[in-house]
N, C-alpha and C. Protein backbone atom coordinates (compact mmCIF):
# COMPACT_ATOMS: atom_id res chain seq x y z
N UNK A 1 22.47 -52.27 98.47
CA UNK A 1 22.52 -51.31 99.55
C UNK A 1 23.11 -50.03 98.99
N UNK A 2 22.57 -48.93 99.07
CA UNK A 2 23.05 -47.72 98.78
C UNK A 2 22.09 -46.66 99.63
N UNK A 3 22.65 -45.18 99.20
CA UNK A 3 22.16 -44.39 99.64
C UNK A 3 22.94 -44.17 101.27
N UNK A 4 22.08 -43.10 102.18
CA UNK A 4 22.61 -43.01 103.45
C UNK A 4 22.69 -44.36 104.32
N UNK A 5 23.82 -43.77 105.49
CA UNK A 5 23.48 -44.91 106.67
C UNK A 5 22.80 -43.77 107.87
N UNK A 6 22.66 -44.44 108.82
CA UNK A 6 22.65 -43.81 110.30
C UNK A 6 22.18 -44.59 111.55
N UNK A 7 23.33 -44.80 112.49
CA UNK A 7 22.50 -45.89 113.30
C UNK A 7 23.14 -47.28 113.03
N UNK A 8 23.82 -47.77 112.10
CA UNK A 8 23.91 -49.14 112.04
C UNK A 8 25.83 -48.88 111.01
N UNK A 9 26.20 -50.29 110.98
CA UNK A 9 27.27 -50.78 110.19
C UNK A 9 26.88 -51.59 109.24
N UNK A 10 27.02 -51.37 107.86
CA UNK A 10 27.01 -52.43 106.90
C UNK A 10 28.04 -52.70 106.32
N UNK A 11 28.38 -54.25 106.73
CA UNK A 11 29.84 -54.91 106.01
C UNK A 11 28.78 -56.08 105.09
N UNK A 12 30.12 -56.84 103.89
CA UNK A 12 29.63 -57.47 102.91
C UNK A 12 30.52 -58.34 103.26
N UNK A 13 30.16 -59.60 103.69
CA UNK A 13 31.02 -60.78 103.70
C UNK A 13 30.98 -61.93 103.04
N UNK A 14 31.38 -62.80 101.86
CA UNK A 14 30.89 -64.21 101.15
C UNK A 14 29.45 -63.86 100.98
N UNK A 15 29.08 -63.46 100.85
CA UNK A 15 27.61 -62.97 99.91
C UNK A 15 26.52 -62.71 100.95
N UNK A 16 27.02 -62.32 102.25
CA UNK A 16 26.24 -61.99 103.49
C UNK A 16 26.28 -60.48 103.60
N UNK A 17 25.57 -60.09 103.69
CA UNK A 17 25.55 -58.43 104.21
C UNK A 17 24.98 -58.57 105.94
N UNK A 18 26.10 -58.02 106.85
CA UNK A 18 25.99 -58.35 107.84
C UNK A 18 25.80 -56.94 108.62
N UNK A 19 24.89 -56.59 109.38
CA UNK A 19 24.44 -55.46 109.82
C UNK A 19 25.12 -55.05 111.38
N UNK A 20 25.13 -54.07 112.34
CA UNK A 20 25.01 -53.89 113.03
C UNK A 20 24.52 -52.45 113.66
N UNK A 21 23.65 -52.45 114.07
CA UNK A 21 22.62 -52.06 114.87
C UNK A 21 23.19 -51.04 116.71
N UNK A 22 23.05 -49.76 116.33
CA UNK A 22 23.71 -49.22 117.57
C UNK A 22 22.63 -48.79 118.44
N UNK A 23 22.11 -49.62 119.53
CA UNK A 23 21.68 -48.92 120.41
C UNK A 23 21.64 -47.39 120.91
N UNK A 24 20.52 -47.01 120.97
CA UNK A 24 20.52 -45.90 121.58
C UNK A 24 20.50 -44.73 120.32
N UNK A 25 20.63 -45.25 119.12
CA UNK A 25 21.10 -43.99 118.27
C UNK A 25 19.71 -44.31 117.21
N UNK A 26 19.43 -43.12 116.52
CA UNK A 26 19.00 -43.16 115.14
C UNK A 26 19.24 -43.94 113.71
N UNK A 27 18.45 -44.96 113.48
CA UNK A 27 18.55 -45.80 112.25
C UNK A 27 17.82 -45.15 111.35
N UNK A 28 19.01 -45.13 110.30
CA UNK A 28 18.31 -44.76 108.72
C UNK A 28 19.15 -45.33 107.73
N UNK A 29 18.87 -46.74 107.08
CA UNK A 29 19.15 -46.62 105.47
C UNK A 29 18.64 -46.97 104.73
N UNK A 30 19.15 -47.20 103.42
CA UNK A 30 18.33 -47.78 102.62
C UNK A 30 19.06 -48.72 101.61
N UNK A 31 17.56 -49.68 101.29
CA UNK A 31 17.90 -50.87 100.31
C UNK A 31 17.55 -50.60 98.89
N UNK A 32 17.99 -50.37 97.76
CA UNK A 32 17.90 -50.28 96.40
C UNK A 32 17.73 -51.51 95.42
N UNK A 33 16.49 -52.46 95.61
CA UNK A 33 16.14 -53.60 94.73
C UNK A 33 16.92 -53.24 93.55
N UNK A 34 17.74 -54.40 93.10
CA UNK A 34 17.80 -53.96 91.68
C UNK A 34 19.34 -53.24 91.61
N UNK A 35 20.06 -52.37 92.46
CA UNK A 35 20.82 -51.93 92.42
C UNK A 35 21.41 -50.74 91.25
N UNK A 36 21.86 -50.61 90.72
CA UNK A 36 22.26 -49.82 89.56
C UNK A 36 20.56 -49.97 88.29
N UNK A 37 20.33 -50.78 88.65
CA UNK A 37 18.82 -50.79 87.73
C UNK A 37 18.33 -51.15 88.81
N UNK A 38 17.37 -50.07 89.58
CA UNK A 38 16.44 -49.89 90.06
C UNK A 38 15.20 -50.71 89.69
N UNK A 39 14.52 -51.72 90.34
CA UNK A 39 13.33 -52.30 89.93
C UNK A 39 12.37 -52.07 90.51
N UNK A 40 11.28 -51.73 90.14
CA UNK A 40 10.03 -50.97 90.15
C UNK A 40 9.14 -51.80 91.86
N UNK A 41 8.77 -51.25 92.40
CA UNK A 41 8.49 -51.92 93.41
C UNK A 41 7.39 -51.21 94.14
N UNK A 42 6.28 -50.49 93.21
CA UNK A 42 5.41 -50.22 93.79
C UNK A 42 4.23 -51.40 93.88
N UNK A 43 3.42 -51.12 95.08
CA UNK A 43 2.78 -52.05 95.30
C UNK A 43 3.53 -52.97 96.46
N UNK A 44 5.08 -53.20 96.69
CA UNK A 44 5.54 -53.84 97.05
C UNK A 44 5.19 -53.94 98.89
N UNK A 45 5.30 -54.83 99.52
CA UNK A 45 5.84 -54.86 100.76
C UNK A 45 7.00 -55.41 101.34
N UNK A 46 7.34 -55.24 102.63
CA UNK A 46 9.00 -55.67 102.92
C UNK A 46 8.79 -56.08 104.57
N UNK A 47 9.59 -56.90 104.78
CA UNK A 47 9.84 -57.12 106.11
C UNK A 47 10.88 -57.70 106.34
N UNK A 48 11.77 -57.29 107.67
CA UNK A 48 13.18 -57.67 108.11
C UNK A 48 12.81 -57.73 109.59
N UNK A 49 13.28 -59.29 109.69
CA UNK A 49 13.58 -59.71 111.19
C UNK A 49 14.73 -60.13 112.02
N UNK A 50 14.99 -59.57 112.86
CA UNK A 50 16.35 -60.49 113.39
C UNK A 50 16.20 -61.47 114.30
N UNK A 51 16.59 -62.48 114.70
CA UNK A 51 16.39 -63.57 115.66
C UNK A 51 17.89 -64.22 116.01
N UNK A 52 17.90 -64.38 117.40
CA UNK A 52 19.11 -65.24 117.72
C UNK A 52 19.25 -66.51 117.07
N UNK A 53 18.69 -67.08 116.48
CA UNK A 53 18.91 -68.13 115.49
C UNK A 53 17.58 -68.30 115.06
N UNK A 54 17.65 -69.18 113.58
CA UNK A 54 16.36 -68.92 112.83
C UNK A 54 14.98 -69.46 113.63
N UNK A 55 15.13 -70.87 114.29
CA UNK A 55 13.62 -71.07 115.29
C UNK A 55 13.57 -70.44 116.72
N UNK A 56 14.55 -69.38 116.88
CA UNK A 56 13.72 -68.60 118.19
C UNK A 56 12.48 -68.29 117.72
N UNK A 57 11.43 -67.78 118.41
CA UNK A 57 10.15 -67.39 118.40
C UNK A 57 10.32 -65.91 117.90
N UNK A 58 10.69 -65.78 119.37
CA UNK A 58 10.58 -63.97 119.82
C UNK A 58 11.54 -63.31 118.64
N UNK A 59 11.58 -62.43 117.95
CA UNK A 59 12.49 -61.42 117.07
C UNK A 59 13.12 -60.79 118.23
N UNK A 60 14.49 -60.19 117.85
CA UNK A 60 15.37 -59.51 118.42
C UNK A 60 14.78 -58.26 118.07
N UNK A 61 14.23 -57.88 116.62
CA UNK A 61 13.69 -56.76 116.61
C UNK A 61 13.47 -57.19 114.91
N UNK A 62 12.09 -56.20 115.06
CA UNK A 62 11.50 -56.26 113.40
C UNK A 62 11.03 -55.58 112.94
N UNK A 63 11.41 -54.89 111.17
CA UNK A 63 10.97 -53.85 110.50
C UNK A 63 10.02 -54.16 109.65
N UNK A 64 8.96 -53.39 109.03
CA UNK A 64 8.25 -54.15 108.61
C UNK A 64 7.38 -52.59 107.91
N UNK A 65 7.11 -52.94 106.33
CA UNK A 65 6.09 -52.09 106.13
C UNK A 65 4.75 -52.40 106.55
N UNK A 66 3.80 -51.29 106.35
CA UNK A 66 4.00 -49.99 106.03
C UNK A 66 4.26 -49.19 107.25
N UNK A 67 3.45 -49.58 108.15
CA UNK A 67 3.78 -48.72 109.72
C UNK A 67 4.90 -48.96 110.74
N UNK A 68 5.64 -49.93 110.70
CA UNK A 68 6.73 -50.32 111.48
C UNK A 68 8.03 -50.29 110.95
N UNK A 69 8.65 -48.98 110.29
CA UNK A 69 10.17 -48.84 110.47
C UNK A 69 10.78 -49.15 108.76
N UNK A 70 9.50 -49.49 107.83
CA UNK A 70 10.15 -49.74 106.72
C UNK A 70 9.01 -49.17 105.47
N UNK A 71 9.72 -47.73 104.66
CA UNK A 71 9.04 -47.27 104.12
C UNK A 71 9.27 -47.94 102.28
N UNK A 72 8.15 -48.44 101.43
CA UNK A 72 8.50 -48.50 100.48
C UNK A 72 8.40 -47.89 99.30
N UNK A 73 9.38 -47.39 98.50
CA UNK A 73 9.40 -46.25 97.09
C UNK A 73 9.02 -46.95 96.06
N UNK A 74 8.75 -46.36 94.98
CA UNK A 74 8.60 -47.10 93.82
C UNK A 74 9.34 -47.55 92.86
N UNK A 75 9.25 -46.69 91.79
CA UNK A 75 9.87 -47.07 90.73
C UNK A 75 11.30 -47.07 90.92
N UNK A 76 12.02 -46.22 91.91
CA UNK A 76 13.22 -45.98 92.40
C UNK A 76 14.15 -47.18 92.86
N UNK A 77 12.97 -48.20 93.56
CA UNK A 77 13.37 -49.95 94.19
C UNK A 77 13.62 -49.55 95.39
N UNK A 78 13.70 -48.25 95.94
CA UNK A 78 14.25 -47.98 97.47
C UNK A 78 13.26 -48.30 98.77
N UNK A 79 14.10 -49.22 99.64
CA UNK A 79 13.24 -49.63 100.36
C UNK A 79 14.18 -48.92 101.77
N UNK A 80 13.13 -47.90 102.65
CA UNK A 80 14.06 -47.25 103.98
C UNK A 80 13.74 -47.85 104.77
N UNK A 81 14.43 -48.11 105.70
CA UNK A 81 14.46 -48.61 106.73
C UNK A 81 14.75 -47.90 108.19
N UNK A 82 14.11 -47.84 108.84
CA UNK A 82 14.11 -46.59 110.07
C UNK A 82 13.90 -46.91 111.43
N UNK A 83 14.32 -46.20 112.51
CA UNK A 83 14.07 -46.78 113.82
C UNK A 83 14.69 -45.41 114.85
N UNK A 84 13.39 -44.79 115.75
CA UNK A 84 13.61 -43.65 116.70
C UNK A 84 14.87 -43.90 117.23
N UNK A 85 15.75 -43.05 117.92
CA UNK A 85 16.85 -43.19 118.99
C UNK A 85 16.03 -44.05 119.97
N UNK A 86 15.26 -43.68 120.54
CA UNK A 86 13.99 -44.06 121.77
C UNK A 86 13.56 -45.31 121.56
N UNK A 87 13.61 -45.81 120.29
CA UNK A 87 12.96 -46.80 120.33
C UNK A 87 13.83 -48.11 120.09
N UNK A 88 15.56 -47.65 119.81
CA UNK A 88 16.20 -48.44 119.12
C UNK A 88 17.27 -48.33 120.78
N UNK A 89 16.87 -47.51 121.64
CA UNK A 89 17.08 -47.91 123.08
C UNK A 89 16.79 -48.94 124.03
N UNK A 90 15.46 -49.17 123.62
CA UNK A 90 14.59 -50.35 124.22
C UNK A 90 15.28 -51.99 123.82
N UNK A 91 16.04 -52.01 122.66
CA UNK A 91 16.40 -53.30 122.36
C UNK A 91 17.71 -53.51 123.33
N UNK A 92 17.53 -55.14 123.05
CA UNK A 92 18.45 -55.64 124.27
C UNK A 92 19.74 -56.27 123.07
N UNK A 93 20.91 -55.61 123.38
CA UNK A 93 22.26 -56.06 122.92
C UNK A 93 22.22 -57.87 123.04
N UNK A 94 22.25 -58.29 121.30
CA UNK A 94 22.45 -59.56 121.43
C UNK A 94 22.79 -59.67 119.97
N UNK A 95 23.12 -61.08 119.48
CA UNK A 95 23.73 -60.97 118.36
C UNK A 95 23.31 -62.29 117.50
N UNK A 96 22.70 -62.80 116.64
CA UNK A 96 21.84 -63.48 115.94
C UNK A 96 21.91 -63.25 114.38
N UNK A 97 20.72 -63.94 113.26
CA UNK A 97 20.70 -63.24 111.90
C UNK A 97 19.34 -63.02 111.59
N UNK A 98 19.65 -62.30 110.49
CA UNK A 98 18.67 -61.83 109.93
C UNK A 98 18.08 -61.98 108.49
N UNK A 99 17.23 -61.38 108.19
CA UNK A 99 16.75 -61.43 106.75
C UNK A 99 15.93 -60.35 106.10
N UNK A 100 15.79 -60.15 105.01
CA UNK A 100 14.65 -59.18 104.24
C UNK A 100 14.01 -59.67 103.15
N UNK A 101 13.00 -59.90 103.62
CA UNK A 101 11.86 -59.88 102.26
C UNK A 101 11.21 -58.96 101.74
N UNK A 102 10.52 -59.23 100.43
CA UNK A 102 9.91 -57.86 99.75
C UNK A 102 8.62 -59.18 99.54
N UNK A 103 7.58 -58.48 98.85
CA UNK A 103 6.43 -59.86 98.77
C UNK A 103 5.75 -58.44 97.55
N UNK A 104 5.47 -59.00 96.22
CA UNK A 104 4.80 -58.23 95.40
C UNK A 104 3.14 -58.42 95.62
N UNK A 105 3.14 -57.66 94.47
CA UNK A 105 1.73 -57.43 94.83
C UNK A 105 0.41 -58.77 94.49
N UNK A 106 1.36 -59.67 93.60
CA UNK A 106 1.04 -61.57 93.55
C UNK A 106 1.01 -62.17 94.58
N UNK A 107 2.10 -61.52 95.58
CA UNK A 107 2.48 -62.50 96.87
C UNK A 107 3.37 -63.54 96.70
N UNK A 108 4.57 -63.16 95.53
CA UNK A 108 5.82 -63.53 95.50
C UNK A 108 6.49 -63.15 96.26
N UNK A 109 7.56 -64.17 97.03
CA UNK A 109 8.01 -63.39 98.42
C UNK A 109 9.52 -63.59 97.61
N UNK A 110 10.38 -62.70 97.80
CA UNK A 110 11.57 -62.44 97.31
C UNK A 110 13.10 -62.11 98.44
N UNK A 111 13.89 -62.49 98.55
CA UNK A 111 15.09 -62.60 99.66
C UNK A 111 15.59 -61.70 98.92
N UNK A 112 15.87 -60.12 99.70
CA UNK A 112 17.04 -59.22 99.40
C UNK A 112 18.44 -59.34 100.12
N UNK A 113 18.28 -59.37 101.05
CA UNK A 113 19.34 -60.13 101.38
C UNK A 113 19.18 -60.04 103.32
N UNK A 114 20.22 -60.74 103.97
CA UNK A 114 20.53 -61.71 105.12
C UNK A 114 22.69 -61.70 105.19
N UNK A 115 22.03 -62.11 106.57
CA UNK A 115 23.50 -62.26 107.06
C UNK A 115 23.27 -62.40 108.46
N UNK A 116 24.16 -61.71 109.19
CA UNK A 116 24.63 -61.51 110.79
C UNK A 116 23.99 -59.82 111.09
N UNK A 117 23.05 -60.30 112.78
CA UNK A 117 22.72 -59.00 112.72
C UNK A 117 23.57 -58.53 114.55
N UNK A 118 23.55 -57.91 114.76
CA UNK A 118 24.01 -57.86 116.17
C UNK A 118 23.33 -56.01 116.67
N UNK A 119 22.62 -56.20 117.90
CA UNK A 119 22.61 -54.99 118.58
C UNK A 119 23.92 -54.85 119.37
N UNK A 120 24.34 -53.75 119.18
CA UNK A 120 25.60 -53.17 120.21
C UNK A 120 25.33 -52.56 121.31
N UNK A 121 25.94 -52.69 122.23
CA UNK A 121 25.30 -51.55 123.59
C UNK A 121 25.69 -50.18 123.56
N UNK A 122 24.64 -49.44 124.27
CA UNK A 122 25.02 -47.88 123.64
C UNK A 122 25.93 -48.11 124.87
N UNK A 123 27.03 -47.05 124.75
CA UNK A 123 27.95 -46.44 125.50
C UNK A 123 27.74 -44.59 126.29
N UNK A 124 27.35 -44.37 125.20
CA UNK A 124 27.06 -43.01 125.76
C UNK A 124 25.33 -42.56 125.84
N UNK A 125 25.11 -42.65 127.10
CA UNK A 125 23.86 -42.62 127.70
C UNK A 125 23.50 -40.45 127.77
């Protein structure tokens, strides 16, 4: 995880990166495969879901390249992750986990990482 935040909390707990998610506001950050060595990730795709526990059905909410909320870079490893004020209004405050995959261009699916995700309720309307 590096680069900006906006919109969310990222804490690191026992090898969980645990998110939280502010209603009502603008999400922006980003994930850096690879970290200090950047790994090449063009071609790549990504998807992050949250769910109140892993066999709910329904997602709490989900990012997903290329058109839904998760843009992917290349050689850089940066994977953004994004979500309107407007649209990150519509979700309903609840608290569950999550995950991120990347899937190359083989269709190796790869875990960046997971933890605890929670929407917060906006306060200021």
């Amino acid at each position: 995880m590096a680069g900006t935040t906006s919109g969310v909390k990222i804490t690191q707990k026992d090898g969980d990166v645990n998110i939280i998610l502010y209603q009502g506001k603008t999400v922006n950050f980003e994930v850096i495969w690879g970290g200090a060595t950047p790994i090449n990730v063009t071609g790549f795709s990504a998807k992050l879901q949250a769910r109140l526990v892993a066999a709910t059905v329904t997602p709490m909410v989900t990012f997903e390249s290329p058109s839904s909320g998760i843009t992917v870079g290349g050689v850089n490893g940066k994977f953004t992750i994004s979500m309107s004020a407007a649209n990150t209004a519509l979700l309903v405050p609840a608290s569950g986990i999550y995950d991120l995959e990347i899937t190359d261009g083989s269709g190796n699916v790869n875990l960046v990482m997971s933890g605890k995700f929670k929407i917060e309720a906006e306060v200021t309307r």
